[in-house]
N, C-alpha and C. Protein backbone atom coordinates (compact mmCIF):
# COMPACT_ATOMS: atom_id res chain seq x y z
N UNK A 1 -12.30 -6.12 -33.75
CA UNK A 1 -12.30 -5.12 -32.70
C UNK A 1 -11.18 -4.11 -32.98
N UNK A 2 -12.12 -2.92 -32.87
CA UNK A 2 -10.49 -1.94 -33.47
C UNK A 2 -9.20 -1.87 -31.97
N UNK A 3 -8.43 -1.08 -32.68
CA UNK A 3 -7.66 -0.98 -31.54
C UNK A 3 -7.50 0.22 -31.06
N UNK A 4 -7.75 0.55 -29.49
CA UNK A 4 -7.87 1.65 -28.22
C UNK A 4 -7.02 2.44 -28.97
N UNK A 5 -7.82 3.59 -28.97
CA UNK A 5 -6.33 4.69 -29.81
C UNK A 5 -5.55 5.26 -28.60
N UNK A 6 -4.27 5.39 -28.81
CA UNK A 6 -3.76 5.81 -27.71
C UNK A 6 -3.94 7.21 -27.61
N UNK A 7 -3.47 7.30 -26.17
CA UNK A 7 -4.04 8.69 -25.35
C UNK A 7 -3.04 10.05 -25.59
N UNK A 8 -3.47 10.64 -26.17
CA UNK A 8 -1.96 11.82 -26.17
C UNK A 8 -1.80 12.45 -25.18
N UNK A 9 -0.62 13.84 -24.80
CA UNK A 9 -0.96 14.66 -23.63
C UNK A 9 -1.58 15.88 -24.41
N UNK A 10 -2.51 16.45 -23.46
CA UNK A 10 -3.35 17.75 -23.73
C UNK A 10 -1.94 18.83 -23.51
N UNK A 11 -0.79 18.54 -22.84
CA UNK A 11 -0.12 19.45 -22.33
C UNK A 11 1.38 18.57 -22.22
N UNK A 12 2.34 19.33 -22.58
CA UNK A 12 3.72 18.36 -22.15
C UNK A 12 4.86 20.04 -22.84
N UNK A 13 5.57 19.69 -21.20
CA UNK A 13 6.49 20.98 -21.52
C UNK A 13 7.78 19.74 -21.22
N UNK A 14 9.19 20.69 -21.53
CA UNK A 14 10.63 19.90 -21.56
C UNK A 14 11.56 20.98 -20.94
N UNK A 15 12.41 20.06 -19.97
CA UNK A 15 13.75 20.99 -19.85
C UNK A 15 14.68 20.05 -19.61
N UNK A 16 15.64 20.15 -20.67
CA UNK A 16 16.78 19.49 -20.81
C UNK A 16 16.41 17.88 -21.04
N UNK A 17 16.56 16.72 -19.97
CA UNK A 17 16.44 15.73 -19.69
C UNK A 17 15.09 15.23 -18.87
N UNK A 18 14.13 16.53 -18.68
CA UNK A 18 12.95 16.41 -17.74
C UNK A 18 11.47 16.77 -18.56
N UNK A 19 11.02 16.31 -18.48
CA UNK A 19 9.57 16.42 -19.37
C UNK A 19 8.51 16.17 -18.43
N UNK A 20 7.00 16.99 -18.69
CA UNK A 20 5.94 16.55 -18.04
C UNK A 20 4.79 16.65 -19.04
N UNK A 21 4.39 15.23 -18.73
CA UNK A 21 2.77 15.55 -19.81
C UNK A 21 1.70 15.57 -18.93
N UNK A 22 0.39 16.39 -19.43
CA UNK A 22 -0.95 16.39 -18.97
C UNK A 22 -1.66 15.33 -19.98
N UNK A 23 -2.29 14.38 -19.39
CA UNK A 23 -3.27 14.03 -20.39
C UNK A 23 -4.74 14.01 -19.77
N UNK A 24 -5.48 14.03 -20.72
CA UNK A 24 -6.99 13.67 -20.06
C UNK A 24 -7.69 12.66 -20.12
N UNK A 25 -8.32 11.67 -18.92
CA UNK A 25 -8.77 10.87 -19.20
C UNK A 25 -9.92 10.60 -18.85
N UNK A 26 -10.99 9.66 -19.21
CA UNK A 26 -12.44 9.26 -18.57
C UNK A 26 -12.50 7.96 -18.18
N UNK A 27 -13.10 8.49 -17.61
CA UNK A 27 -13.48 6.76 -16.58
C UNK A 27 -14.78 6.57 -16.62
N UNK A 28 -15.86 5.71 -15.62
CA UNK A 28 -16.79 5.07 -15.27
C UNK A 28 -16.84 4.92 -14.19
N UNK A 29 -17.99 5.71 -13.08
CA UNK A 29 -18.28 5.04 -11.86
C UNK A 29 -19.67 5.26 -11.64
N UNK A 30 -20.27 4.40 -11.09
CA UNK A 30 -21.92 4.08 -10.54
C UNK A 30 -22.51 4.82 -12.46
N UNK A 31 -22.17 4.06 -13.30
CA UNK A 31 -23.07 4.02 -14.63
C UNK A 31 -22.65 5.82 -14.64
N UNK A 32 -21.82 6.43 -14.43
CA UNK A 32 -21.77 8.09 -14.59
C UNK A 32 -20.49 7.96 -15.33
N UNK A 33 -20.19 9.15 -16.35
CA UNK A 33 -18.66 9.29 -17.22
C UNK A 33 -18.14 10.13 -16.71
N UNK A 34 -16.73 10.13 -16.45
CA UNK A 34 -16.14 11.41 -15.43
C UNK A 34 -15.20 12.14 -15.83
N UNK A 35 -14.30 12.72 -16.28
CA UNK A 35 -13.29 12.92 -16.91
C UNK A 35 -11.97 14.12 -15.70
N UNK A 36 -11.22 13.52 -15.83
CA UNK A 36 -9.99 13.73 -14.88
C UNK A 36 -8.48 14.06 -15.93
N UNK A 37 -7.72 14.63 -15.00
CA UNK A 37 -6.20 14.64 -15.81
C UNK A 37 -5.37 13.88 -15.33
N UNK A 38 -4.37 13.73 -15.30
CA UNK A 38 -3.21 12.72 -14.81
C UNK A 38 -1.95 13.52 -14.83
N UNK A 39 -1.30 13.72 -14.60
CA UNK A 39 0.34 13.96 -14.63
C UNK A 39 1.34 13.41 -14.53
N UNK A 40 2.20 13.42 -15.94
CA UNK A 40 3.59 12.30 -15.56
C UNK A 40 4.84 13.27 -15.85
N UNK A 41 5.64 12.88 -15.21
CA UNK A 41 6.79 13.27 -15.08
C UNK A 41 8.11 12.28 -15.41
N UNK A 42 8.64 12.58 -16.42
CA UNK A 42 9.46 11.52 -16.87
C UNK A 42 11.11 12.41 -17.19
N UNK A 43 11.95 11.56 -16.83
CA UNK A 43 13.03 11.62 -16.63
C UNK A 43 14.39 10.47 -17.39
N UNK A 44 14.59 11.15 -18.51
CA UNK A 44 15.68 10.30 -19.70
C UNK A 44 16.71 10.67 -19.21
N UNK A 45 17.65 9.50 -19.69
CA UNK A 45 18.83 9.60 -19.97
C UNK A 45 19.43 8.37 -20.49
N UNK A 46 20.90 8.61 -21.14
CA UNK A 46 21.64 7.27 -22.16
C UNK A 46 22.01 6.35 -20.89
N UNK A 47 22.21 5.32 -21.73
CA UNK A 47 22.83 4.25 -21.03
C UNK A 47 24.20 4.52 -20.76
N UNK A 48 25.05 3.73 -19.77
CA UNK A 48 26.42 4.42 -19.86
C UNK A 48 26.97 3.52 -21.28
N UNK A 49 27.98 4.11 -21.72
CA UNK A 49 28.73 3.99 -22.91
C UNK A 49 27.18 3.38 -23.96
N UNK A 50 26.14 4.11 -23.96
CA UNK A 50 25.38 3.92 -24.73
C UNK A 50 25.12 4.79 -26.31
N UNK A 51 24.85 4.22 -27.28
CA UNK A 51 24.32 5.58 -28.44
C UNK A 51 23.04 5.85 -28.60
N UNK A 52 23.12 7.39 -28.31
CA UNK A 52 22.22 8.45 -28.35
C UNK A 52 21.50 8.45 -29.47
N UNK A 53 22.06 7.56 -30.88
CA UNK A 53 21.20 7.49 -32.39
C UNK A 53 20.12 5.85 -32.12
N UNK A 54 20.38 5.14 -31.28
CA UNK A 54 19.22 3.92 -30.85
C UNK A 54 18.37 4.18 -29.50
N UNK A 55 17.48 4.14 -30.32
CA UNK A 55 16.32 4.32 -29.09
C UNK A 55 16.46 3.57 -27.58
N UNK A 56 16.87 2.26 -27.99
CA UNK A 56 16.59 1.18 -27.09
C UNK A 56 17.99 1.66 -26.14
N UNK A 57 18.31 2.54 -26.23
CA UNK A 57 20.43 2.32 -25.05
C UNK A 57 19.43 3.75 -24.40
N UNK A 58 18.27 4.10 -24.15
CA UNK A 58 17.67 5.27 -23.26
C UNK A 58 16.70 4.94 -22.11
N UNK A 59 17.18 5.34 -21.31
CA UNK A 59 16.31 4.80 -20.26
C UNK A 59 15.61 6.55 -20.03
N UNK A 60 14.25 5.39 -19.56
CA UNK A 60 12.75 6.75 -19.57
C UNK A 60 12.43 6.29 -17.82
N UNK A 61 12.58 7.26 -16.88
CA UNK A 61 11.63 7.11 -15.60
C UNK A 61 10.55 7.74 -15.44
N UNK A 62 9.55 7.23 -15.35
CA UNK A 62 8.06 7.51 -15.17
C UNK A 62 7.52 7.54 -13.93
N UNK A 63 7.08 8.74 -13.58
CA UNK A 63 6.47 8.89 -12.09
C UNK A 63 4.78 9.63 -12.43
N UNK A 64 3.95 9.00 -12.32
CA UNK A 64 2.40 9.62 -12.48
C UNK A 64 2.18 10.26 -11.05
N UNK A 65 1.33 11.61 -11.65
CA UNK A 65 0.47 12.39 -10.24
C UNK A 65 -0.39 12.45 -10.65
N UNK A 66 -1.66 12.48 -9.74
CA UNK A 66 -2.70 13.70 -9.69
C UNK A 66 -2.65 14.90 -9.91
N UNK A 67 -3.37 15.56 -10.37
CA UNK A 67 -2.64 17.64 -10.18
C UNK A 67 -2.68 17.93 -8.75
N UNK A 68 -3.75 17.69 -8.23
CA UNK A 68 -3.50 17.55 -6.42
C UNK A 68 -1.89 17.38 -5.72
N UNK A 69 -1.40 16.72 -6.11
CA UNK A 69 0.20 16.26 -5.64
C UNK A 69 0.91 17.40 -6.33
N UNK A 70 0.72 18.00 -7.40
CA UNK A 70 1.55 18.78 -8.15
C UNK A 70 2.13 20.26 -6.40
N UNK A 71 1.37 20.56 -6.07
CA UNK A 71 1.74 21.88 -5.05
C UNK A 71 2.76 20.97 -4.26
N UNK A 72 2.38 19.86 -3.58
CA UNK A 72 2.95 18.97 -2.55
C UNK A 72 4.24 18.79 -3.34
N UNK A 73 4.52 18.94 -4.42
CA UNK A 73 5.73 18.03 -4.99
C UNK A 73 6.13 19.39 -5.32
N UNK A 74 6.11 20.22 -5.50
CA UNK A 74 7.14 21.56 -5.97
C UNK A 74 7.46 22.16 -4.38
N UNK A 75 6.56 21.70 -3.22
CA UNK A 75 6.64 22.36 -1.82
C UNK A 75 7.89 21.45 -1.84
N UNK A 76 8.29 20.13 -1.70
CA UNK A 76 9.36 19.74 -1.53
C UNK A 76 10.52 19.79 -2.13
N UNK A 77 10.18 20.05 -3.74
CA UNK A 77 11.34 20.17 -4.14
C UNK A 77 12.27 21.43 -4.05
N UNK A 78 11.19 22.81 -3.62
CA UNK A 78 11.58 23.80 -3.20
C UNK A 78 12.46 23.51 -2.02
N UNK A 79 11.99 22.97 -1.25
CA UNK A 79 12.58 22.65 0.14
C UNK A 79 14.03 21.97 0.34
N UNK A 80 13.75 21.31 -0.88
CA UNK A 80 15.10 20.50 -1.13
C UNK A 80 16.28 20.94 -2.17
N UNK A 81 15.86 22.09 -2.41
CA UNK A 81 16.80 23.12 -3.36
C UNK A 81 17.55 24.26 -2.61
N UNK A 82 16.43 24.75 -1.70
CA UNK A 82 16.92 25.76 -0.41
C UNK A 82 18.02 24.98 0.42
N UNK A 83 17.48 23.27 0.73
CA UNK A 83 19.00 23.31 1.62
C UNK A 83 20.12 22.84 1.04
N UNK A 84 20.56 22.32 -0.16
CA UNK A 84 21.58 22.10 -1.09
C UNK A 84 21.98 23.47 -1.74
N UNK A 85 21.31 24.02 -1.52
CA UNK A 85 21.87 25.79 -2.13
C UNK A 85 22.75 26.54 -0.72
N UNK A 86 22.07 26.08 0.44
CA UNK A 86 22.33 26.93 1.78
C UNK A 86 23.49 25.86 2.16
N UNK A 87 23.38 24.88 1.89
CA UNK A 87 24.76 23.79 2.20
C UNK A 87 25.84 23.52 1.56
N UNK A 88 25.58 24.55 0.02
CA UNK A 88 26.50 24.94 -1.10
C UNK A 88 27.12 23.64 -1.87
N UNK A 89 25.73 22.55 -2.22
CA UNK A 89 25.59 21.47 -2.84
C UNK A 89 24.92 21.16 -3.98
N UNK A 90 24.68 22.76 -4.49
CA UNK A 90 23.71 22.83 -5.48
C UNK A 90 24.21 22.94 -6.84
N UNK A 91 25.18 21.26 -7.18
CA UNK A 91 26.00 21.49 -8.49
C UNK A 91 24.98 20.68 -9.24
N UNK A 92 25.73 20.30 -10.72
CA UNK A 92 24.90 19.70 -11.33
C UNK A 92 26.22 18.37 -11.61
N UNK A 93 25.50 17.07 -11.21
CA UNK A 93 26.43 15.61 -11.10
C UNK A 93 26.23 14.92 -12.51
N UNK A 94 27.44 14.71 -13.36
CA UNK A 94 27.24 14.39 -14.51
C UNK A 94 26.79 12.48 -14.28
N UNK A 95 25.90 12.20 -15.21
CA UNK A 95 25.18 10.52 -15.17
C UNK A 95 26.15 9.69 -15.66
């Protein structure tokens, strides 16, 4: 049995420590093939007193959307930038 090739993203942009991929995927429902996207949003960074030359001292957070959630999730994060900007909290906290 071969083995499932893995899935790439159709789409994946980067800023800084923040990355998002599109991928596309198909499914199966009532004997019909459907094909949908997914969205992940992933978020690196080192371990503390970790090295940046071994893979394994990096931690990866993974959060999947729908594209549906994508408006809902920039409505809040907008929301949550306006009041740390207006409350003059809008630094950047080193990890």
């Amino acid at each position: 049995m071969a083995e499932k090739e893995k899935n790439k993203p159709i789409f994946k942009v980067r800023s800084g420590n923040m990355a998002i991929s599109v991928f596309s995927n198909t499914a199966k429902k009532d004997n019909k093939e459907f094909s949908y996207n997914s969205v992940v949003l992933q978020r690196s960074y080192l371990k503390k007193d970790g090295d940046a030359k071994k893979n394994d001292d990096w931690i990866r957070e993974v959060i999947n959307f729908r594209p549906n959630d994508l408006i809902k999730l920039l409505t809040v994060l907008n929301k949550t930038q306006e009041f740390l900007f207006l409350k003059g909290d809008l630094k950047e906290v080193e990890e």
